[in-house]
C-alpha atoms as a PDB file:
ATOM      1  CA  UNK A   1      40.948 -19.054 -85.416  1.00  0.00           C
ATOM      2  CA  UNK A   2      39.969 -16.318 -87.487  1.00  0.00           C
ATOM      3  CA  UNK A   3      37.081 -15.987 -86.239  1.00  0.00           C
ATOM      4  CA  UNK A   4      37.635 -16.837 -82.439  1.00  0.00           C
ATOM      5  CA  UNK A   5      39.766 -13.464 -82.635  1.00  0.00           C
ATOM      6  CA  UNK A   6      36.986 -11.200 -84.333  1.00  0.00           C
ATOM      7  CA  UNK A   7      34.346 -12.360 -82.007  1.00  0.00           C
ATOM      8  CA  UNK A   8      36.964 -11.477 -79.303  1.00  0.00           C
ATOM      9  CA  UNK A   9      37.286  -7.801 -80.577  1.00  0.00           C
ATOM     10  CA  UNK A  10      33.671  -7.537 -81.258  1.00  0.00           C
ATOM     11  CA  UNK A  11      33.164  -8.151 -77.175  1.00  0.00           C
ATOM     12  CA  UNK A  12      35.812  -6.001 -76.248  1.00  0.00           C
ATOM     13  CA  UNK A  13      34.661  -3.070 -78.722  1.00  0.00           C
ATOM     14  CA  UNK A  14      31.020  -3.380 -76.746  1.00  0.00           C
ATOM     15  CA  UNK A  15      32.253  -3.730 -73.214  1.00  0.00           C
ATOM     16  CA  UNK A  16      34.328  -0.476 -73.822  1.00  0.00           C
ATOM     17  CA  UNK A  17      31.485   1.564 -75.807  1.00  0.00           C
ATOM     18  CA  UNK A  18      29.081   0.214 -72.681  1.00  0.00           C
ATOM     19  CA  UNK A  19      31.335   1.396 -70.263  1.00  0.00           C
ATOM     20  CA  UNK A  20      32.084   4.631 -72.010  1.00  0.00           C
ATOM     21  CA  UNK A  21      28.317   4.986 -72.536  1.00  0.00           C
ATOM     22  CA  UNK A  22      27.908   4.109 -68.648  1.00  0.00           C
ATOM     23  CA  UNK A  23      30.259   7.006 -67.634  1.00  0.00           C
ATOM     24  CA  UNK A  24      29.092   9.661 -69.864  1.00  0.00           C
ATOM     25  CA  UNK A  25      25.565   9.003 -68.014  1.00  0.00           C
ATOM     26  CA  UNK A  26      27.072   9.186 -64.973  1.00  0.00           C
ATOM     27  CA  UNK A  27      29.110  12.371 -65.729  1.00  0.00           C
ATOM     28  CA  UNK A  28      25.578  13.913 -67.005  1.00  0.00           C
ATOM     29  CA  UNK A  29      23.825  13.297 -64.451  1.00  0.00           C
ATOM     30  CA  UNK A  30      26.624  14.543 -61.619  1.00  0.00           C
ATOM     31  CA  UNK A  31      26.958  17.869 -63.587  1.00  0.00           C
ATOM     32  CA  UNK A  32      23.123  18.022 -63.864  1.00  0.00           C
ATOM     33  CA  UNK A  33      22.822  17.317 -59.714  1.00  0.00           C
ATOM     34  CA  UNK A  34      25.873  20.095 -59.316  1.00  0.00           C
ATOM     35  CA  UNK A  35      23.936  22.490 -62.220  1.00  0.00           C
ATOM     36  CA  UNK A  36      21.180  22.411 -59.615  1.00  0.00           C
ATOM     37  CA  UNK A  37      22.922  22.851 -55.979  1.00  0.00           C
ATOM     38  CA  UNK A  38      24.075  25.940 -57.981  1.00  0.00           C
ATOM     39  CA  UNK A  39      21.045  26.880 -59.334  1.00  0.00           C
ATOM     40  CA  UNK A  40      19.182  26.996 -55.852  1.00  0.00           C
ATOM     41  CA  UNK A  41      22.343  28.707 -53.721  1.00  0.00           C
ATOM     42  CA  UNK A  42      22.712  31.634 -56.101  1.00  0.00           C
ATOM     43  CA  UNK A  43      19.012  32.031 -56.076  1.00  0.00           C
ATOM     44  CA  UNK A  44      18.998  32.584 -52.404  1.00  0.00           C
ATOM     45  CA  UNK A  45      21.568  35.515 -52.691  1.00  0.00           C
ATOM     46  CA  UNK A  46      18.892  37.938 -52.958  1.00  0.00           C
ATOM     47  CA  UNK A  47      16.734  36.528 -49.978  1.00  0.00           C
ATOM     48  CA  UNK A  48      19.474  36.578 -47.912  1.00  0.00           C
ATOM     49  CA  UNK A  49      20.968  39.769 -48.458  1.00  0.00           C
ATOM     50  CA  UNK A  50      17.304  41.109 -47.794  1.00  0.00           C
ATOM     51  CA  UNK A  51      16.971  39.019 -44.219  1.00  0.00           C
ATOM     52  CA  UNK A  52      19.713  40.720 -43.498  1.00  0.00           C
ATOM     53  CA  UNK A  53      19.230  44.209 -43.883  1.00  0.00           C
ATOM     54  CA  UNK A  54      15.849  43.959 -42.036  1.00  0.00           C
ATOM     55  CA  UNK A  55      18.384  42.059 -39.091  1.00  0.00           C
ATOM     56  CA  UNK A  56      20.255  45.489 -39.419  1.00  0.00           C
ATOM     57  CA  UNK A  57      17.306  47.738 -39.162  1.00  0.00           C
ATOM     58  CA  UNK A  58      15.932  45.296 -36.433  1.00  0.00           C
ATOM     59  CA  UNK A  59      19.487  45.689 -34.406  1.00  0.00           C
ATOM     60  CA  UNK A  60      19.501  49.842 -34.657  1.00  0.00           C
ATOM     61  CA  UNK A  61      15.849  49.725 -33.280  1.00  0.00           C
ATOM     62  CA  UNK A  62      16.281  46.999 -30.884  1.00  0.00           C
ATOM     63  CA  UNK A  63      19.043  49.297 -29.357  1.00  0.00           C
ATOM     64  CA  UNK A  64      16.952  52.181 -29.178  1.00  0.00           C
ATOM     65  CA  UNK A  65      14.492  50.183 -27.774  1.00  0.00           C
ATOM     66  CA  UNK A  66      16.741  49.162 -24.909  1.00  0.00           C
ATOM     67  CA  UNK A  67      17.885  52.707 -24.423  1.00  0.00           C
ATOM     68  CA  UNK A  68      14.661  54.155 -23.940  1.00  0.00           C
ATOM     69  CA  UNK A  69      13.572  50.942 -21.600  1.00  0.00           C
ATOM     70  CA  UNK A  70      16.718  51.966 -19.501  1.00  0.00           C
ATOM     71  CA  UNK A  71      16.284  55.417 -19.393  1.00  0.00           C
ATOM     72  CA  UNK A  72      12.304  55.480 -18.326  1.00  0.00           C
ATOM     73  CA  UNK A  73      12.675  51.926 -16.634  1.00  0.00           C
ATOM     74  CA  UNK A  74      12.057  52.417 -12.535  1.00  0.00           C
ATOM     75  CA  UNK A  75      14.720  51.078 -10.415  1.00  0.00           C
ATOM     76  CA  UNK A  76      12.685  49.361  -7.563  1.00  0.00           C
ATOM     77  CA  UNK A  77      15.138  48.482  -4.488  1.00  0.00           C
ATOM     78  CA  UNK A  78      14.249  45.214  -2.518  1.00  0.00           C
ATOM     79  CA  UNK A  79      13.698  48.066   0.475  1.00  0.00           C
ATOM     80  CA  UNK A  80      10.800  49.334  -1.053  1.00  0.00           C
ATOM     81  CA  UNK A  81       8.961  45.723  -2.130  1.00  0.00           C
ATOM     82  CA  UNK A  82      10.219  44.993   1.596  1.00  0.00           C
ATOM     83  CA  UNK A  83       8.562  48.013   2.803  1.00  0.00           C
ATOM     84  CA  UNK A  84       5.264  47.087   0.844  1.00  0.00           C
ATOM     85  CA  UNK A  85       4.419  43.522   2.226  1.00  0.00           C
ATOM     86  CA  UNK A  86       4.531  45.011   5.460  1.00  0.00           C
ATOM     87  CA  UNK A  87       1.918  47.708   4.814  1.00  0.00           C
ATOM     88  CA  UNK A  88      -0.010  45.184   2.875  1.00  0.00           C
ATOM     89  CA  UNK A  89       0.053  42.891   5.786  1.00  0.00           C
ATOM     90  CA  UNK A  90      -1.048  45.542   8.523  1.00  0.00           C
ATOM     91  CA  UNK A  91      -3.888  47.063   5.876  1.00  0.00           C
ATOM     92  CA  UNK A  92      -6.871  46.810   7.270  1.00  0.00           C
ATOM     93  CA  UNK A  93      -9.474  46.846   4.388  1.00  0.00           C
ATOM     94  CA  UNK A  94      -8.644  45.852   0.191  1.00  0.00           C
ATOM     95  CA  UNK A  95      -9.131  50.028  -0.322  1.00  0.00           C
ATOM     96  CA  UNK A  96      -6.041  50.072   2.041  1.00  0.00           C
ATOM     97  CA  UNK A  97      -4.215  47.336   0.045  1.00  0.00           C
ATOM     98  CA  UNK A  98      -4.935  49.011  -3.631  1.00  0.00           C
ATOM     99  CA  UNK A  99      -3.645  52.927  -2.172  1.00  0.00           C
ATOM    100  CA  UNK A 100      -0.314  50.886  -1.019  1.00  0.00           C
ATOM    101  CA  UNK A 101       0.067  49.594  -4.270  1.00  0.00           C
ATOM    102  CA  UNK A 102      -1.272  52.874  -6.182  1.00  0.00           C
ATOM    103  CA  UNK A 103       1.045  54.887  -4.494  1.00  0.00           C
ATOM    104  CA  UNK A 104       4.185  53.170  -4.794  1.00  0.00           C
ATOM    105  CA  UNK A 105       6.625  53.536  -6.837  1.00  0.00           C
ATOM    106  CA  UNK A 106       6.559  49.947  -8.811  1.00  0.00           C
ATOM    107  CA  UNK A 107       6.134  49.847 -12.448  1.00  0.00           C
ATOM    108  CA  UNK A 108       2.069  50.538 -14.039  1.00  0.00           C
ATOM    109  CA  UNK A 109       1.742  46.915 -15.290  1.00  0.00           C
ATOM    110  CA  UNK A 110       2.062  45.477 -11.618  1.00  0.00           C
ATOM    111  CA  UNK A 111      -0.173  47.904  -9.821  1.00  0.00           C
ATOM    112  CA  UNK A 112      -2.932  46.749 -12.578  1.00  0.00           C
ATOM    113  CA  UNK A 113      -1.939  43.288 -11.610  1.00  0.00           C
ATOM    114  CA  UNK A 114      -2.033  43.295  -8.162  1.00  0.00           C
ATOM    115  CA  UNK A 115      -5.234  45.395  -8.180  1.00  0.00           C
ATOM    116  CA  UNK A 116      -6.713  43.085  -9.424  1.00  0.00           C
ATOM    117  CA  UNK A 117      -5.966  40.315  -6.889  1.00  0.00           C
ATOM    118  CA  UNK A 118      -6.807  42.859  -3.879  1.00  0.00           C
ATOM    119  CA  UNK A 119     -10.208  42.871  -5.430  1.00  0.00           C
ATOM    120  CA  UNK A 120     -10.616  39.509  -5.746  1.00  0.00           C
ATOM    121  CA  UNK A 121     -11.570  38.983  -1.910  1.00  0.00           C
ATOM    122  CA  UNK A 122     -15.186  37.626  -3.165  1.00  0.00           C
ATOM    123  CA  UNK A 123     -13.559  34.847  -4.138  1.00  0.00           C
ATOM    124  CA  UNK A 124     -12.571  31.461  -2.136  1.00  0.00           C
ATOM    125  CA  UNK A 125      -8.912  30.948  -1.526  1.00  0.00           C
ATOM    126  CA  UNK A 126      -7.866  28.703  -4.185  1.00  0.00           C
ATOM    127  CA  UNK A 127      -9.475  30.999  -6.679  1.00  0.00           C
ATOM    128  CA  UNK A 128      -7.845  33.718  -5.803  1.00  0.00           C
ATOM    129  CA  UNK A 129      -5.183  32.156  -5.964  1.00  0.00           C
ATOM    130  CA  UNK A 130      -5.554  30.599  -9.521  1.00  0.00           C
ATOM    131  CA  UNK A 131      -6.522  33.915 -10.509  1.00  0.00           C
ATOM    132  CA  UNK A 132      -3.340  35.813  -9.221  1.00  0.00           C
ATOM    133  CA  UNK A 133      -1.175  32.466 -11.254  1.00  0.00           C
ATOM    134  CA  UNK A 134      -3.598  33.342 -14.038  1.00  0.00           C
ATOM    135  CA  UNK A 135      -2.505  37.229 -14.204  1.00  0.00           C
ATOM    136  CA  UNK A 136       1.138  36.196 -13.604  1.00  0.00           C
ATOM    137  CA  UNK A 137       1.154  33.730 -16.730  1.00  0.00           C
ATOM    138  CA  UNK A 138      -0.361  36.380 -18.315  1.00  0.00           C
ATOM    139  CA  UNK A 139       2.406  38.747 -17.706  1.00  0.00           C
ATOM    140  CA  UNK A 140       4.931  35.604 -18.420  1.00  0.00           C
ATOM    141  CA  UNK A 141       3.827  34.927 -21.883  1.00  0.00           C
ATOM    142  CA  UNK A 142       3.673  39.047 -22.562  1.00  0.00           C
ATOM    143  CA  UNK A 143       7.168  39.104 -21.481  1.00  0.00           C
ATOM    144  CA  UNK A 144       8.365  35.859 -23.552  1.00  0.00           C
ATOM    145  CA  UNK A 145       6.904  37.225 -26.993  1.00  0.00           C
ATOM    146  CA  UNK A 146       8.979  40.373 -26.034  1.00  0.00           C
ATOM    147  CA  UNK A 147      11.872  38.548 -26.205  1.00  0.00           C
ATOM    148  CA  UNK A 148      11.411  35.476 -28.939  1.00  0.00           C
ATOM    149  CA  UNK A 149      12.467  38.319 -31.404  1.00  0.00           C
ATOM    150  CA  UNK A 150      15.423  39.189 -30.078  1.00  0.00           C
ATOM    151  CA  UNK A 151      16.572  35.275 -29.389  1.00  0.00           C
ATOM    152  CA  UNK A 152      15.586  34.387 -33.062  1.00  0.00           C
ATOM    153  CA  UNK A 153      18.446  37.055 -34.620  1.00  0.00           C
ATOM    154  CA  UNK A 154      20.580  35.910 -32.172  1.00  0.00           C
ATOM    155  CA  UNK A 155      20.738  32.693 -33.351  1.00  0.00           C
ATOM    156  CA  UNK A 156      19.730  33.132 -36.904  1.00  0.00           C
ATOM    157  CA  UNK A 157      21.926  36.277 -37.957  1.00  0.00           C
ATOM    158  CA  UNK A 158      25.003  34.209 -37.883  1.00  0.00           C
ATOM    159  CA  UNK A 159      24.024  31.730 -39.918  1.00  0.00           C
ATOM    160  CA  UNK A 160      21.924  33.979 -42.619  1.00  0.00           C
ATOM    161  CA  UNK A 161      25.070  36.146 -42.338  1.00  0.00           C
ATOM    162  CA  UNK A 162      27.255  32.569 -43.491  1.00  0.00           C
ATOM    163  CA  UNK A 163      25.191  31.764 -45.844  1.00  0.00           C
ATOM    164  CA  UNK A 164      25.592  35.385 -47.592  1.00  0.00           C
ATOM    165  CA  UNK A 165      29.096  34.593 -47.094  1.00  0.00           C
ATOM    166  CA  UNK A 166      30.181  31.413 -49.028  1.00  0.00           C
ATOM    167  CA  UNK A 167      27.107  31.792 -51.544  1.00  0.00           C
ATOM    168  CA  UNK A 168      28.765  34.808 -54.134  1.00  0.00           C
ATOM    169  CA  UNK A 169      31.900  33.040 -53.341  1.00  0.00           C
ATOM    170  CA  UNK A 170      31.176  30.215 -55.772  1.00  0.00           C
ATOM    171  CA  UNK A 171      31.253  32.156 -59.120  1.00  0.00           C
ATOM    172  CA  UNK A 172      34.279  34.567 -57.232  1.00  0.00           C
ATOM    173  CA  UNK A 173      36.301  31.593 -57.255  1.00  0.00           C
ATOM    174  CA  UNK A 174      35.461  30.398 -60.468  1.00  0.00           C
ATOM    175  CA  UNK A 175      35.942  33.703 -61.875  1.00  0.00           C
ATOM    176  CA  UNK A 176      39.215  33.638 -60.445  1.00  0.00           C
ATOM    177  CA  UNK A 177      39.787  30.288 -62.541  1.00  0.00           C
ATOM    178  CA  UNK A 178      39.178  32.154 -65.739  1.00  0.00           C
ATOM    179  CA  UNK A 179      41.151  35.547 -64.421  1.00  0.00           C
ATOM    180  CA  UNK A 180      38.548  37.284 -63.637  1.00  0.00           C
ATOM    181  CA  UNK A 181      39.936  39.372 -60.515  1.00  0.00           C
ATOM    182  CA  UNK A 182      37.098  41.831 -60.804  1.00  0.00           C
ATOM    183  CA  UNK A 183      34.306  39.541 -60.353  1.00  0.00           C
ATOM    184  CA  UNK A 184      36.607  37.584 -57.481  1.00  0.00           C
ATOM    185  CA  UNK A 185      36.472  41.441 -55.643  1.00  0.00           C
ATOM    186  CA  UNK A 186      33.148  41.925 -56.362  1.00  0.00           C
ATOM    187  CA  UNK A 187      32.099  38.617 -54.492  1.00  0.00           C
ATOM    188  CA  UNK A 188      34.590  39.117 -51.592  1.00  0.00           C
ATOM    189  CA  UNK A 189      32.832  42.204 -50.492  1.00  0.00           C
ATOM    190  CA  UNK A 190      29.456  41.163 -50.463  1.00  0.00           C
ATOM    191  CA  UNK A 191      30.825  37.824 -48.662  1.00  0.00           C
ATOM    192  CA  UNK A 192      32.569  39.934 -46.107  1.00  0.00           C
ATOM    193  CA  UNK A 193      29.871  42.740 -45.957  1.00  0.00           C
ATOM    194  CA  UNK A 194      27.260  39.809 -45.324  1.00  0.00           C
ATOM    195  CA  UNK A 195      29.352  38.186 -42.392  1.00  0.00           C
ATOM    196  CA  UNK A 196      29.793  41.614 -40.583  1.00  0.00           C
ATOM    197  CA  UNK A 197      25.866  42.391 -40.986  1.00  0.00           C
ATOM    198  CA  UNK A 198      24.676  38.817 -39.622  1.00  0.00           C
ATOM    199  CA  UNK A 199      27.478  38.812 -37.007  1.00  0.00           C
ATOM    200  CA  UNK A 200      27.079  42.452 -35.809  1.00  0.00           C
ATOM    201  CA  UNK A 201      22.912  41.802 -35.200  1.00  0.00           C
ATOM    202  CA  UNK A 202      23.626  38.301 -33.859  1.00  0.00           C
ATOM    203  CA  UNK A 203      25.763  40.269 -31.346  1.00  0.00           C
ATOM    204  CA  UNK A 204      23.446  43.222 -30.449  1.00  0.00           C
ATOM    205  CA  UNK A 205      19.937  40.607 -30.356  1.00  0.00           C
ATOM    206  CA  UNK A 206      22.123  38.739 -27.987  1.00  0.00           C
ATOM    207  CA  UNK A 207      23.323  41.955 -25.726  1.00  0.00           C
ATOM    208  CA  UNK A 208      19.718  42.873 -25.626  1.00  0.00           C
ATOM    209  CA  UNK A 209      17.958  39.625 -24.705  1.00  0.00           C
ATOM    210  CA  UNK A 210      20.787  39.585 -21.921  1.00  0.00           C
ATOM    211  CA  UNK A 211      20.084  42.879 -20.577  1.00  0.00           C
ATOM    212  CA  UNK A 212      16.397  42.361 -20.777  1.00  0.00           C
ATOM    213  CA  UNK A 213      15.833  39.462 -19.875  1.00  0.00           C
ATOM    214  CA  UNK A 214      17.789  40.132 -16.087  1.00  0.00           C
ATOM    215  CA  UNK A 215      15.009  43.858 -15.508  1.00  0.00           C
ATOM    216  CA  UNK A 216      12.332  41.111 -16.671  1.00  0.00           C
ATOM    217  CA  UNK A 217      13.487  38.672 -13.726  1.00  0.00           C
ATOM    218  CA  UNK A 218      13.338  41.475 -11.187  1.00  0.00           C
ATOM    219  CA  UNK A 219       9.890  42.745 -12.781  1.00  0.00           C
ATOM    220  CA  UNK A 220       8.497  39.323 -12.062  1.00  0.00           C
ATOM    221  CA  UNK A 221      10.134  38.095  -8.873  1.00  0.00           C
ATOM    222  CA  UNK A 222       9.170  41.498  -7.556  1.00  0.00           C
ATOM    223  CA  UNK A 223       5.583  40.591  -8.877  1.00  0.00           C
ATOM    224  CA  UNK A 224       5.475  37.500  -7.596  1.00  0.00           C
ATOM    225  CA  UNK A 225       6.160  38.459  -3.983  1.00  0.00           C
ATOM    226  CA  UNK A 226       3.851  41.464  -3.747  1.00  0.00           C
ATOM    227  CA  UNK A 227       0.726  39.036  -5.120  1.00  0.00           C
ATOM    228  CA  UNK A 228       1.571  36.504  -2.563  1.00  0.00           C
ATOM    229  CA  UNK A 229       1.484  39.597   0.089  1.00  0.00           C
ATOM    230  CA  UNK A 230      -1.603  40.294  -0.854  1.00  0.00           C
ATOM    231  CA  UNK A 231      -3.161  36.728  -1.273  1.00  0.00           C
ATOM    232  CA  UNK A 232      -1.856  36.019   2.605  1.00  0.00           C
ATOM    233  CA  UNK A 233      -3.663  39.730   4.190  1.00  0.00           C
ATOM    234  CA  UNK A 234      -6.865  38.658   1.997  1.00  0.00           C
ATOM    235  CA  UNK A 235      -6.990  34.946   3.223  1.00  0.00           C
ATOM    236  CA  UNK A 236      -6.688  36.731   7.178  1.00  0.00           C
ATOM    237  CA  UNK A 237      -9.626  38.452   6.317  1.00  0.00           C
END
């Protein structure tokens, strides 16, 4: 009997010591996993804070970008494009067609443009006309890499601006555990300072893809029209 009840307690002793053993492992391991997530999010705090002071300095010049596009940008009223296809289609020769366009008011990028189509008359129709899409494309993807900058902060500023956010917030809370307000203040600032930077060039990126985008509509549909003007008095010819 003696010995029934010693065996007993050996068994129990090992289960416990296993399971002890088993859970300090476990423990170890979760605090080493945690160690890490730390490890890597308060490494980024530097990276981040530096995306987003270049998001600031790309904001201030984006907007004086867009003010100096809107103060030397020509208007062009649908009465002068309608006014154009009409001299374009009672032009007599491609000289006539390239003066119209010369001496119009329409912005320097589209004169080169549609020059370029008026003095394609050597070529068949459906070459011309694959040359005029050509130019157009041309002027598409020009217009597109204009504005991929401006639609990246707008979507990325947020977020970088979240991430500088909850990453000093960490060791502010914990610091707070301890009693250390000072450190808590220190990481609420930067958190808040963070948000406003990566919110505030979201905001203007956004503004300025907005505005942009609408004068690079009108720039193209006005385009657009004037080539196929042109295209239709050439294939009369």
């Amino acid at each position: 009997m003696g010995v029934m009840e010693n065996n007993l307690a050996n068994t129990v002793y090992q289960n416990s010591t296993n399971g002890l053993l088993s859970m300090g492992s476990n423990f170890d391991f979760t605090n080493l996993l945690t160690d890490s997530l730390n490890i890597i999010s308060q490494s980024l705090k530097i990276p981040v804070i530096i995306i987003l002071l270049l998001f600031a300095i790309f904001a201030i010049v984006t907007l004086g970008r867009l003010l100096s596009q809107f103060i030397s940008r020509k208007k062009v009223p649908v009465k002068l494009i309608k006014e154009m296809i009409y001299d374009i289609a009672n032009s007599k020769t491609v000289e006539d067609i390239k003066n119209i366009v010369e001496k119009s008011d329409i912005q320097d990028p589209q004169k080169i443009v549609l020059c370029e189509i008026a003095d394609s008359k050597s070529l068949g129709k459906k070459s011309r006309e694959a040359l005029a899409r050509k130019l157009i494309e041309e002027e598409e993807d020009k217009i597109e890499k204009d504005l991929q900058r401006t639609d990246i902060v707008t979507r990325i500023g947020p977020t970088v601006g979240l991430m500088g956010t909850l990453i000093p917030m960490g060791p502010g809370l914990a610091a707070l555990g301890s009693g250390d307000v000072t450190t808590l203040a220190a990481a609420i600032i930067v958190a808040f300072d963070t948000t406003v930077i990566g919110i505030g060039a979201g905001a203007v990126a956004y503004f300025a893809s907005k505005i942009r985008r609408r004068w690079y509509e009108q720039y193209l549909s006005n385009l657009d029209a004037l080539s196929d003007a042109i295209l239709d008095r050439l294939d009369d010819n």
